[in-house]
Protein backbone atom coordinates (compact mmCIF):
# COMPACT_ATOMS: atom_id res chain seq x y z
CA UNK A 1 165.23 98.18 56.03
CA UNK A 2 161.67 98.68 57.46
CA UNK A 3 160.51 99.65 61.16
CA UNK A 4 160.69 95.53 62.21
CA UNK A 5 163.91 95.15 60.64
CA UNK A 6 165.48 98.10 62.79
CA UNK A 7 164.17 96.46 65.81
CA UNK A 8 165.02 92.87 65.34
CA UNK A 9 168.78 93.69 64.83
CA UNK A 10 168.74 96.07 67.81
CA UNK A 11 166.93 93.21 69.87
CA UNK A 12 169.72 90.51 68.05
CA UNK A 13 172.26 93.14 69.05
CA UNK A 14 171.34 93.80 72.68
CA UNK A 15 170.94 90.39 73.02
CA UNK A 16 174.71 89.17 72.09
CA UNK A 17 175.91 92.26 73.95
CA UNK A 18 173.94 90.57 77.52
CA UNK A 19 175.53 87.55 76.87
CA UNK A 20 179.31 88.77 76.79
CA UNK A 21 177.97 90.69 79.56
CA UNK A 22 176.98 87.13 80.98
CA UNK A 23 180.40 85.81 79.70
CA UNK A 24 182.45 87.99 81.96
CA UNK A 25 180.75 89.10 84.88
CA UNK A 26 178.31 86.07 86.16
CA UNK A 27 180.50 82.61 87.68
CA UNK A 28 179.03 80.21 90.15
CA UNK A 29 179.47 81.25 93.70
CA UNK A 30 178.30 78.50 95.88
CA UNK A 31 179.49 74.96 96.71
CA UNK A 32 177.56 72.99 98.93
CA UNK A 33 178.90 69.92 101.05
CA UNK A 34 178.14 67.64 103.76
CA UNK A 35 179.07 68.24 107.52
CA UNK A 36 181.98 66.30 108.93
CA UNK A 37 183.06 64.84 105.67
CA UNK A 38 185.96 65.59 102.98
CA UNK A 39 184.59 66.96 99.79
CA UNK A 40 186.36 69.15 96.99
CA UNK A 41 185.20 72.23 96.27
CA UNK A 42 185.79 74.03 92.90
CA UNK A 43 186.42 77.80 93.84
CA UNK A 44 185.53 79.62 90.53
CA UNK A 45 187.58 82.88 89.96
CA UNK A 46 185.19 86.02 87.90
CA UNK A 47 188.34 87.03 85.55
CA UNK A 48 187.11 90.39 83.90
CA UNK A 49 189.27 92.60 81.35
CA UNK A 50 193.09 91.78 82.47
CA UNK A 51 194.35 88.21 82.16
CA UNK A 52 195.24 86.48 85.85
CA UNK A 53 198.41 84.89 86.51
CA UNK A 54 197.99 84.87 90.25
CA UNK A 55 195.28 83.58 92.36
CA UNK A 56 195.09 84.27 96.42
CA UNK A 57 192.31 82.16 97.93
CA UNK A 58 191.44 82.60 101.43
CA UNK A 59 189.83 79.58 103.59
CA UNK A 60 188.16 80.66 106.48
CA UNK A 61 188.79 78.56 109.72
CA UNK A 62 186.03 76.84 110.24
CA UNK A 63 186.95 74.91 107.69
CA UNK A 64 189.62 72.16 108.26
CA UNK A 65 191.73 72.70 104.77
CA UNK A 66 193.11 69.10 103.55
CA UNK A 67 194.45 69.92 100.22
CA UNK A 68 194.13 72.05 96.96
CA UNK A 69 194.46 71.05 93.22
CA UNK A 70 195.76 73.63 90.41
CA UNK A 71 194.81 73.43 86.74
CA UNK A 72 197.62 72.43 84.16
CA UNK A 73 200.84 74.26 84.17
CA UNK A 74 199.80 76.22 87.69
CA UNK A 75 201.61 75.52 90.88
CA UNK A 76 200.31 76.49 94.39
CA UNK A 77 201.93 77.47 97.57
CA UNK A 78 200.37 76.89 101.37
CA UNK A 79 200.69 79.09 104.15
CA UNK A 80 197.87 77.78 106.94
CA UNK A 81 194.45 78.71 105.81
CA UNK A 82 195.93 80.75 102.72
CA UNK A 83 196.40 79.42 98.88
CA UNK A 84 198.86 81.26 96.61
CA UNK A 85 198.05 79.73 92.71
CA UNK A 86 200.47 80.72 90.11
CA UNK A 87 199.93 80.23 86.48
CA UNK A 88 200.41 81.38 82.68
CA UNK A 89 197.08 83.05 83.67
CA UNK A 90 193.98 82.60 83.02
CA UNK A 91 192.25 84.90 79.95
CA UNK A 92 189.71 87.76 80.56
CA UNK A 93 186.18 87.00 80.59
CA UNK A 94 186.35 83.74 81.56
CA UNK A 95 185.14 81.87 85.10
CA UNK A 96 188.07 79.03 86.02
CA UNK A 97 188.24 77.22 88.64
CA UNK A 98 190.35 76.16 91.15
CA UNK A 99 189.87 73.12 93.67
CA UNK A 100 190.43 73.10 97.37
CA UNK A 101 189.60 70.04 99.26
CA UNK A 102 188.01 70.69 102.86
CA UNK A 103 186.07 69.44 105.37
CA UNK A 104 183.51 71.63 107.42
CA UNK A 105 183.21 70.17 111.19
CA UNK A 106 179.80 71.99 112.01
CA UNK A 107 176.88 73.53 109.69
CA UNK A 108 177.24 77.02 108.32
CA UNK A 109 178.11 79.16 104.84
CA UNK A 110 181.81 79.89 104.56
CA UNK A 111 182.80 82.39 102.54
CA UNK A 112 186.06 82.36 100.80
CA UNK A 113 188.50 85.55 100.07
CA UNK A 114 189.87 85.46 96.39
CA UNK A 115 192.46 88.23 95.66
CA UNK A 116 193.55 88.18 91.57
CA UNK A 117 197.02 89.73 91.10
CA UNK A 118 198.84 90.44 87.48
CA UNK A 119 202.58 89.32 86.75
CA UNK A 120 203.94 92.38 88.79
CA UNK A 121 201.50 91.01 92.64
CA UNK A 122 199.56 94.09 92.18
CA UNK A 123 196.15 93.36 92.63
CA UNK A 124 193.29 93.60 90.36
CA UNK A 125 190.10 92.58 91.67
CA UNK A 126 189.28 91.18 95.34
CA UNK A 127 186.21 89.26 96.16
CA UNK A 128 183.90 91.01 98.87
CA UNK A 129 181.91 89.05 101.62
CA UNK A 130 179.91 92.01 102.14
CA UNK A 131 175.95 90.82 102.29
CA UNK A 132 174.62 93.66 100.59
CA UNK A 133 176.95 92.91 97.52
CA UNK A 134 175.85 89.49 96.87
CA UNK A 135 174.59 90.09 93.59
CA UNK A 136 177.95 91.81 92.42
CA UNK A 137 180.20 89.70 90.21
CA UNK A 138 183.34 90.11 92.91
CA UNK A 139 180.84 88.57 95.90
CA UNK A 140 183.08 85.71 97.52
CA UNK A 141 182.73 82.18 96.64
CA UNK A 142 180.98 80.46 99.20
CA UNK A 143 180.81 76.79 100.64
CA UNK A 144 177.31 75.90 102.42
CA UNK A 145 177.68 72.91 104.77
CA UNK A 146 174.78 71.30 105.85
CA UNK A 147 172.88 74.44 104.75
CA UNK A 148 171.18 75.56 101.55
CA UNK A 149 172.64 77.92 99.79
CA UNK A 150 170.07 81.02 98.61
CA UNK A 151 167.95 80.37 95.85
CA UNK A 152 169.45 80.97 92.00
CA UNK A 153 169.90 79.66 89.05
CA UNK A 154 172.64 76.83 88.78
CA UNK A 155 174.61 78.75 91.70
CA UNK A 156 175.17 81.81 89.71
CA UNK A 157 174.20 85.44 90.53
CA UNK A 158 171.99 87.80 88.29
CA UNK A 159 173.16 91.37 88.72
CA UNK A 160 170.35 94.01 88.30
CA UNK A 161 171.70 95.33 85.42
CA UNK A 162 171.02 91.56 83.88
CA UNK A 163 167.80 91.13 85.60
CA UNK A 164 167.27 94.73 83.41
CA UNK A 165 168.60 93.98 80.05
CA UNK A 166 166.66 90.52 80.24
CA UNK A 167 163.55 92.70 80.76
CA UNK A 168 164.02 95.00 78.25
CA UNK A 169 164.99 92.12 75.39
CA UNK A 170 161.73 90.27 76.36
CA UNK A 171 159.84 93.77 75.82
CA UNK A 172 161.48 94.16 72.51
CA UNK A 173 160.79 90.68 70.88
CA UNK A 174 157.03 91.01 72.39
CA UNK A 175 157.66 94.45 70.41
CA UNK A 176 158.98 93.05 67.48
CA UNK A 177 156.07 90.16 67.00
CA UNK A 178 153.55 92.63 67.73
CA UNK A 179 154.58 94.77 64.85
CA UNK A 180 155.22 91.49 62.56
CA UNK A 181 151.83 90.43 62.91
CA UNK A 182 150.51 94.06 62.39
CA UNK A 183 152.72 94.46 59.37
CA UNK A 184 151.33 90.59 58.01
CA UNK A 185 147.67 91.95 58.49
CA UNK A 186 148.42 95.35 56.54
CA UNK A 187 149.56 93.32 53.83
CA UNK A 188 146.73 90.90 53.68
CA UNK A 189 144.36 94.13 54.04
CA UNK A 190 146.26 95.78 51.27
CA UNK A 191 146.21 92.43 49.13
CA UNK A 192 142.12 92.13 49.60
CA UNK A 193 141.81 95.55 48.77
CA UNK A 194 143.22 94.97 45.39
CA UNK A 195 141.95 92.05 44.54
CA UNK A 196 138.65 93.63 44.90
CA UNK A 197 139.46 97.02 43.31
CA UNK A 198 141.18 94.14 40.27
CA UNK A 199 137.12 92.72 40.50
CA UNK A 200 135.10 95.75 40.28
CA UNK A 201 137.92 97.12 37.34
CA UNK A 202 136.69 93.84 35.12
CA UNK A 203 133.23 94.46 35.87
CA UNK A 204 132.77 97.71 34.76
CA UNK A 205 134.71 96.90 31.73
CA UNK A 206 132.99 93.98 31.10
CA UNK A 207 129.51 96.39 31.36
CA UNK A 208 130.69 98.99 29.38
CA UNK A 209 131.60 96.38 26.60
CA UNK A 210 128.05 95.04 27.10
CA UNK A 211 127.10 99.08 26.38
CA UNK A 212 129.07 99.54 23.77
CA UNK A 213 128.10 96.50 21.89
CA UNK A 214 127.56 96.46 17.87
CA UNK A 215 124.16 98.09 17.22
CA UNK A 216 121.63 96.93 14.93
């Protein structure tokens, strides 16, 4: 396999391996709503390497919780403010969703705490509403009423390692057509240079026939 071969499967494989990556860390964080008025909002759950059979979600008072759903063959508990989902469990690497129904009395962003337990209650991941972490994967789901919510793609965050691998696969295929198109014009310079040496071969043969001729 030549040079551009070597680097097109290592840009093919760094590209499937960002978008597992993509797969299992990146699920939509933020739900926006109107003030004063009952909306559902789906509460996505990041499920990494261990399957989830118990969801904990959170609501923060300032919003006025109505109701929840739960996805087939879950059940859900209520105690005040705080959901308790129980399932089969949902499979690693995957971003389900859950759906609380709420109504936010005044404008704001509300975030929401999700705590992921296995079959045992001990927990395994726990969302964060830490600012500085809002571009981790365990950053807590978030309902904007009234308000915006910051500026990305579809809802989703990018971690910097993403933002980085995305960089570094765009360098690669500018890589890899840069050294197509050099390799194409090698082979068309190679290709001219034998068609001529091919030309100037029958020439001198033809002249040395020409010399060599019968004489009189």
């Amino acid at each position: 396999m030549g040079r551009l071969g070597v680097l097109v499967v290592a840009v093919t494989l760094t590209l499937a391996g960002w978008s597992a990556r993509a797969e299992a860390h990146i699920c939509p964080y933020a739900a926006e709503i109107p003030v004063g008025r009952s909306s559902t909002v789906p509460v996505y759950v990041t499920v990494e390497s261990r399957a989830t059979p118990d969801v904990e979600v959170d609501v923060p008072p300032e919003l006025h919780l109505e109701n929840a759903g739960a996805p087939k063959g879950w059940t859900f508990t209520r105690h005040g403010q705080v959901l308790r989902f129980r399932g089969p469990g949902f499979s690693p690497f995957r971003c389900p969703s859950l759906a609380i129904v709420v109504t936010a009395p005044a404008k704001g962003a509300f975030p929401l705490t999700v705590v992921q337990r296995d079959a045992r209650g001990n927990v395994i991941a726990r969302t964060t509403t830490d600012p500085a972490q809002r571009l981790s994967p365990g950053y807590a789901p978030t309902v904007y009423a009234g308000v915006k919510p910051p500026s990305t793609s579809g809802g989703t965050s990018l971690s910097g390692a993403t933002i980085a691998g995305i960089a570094l696969l765009g360098v690669g295929v500018v890589m890899a057509i840069a050294l197509g198109r050099r390799a194409l014009r090698g082979r068309r310079e190679d290709e001219r240079e034998d068609e001529l040496q091919d030309r100037l071969d029958e020439f001198r043969k033809q002249t040395r026939d020409r010399s060599e001729g019968p004489q009189p």
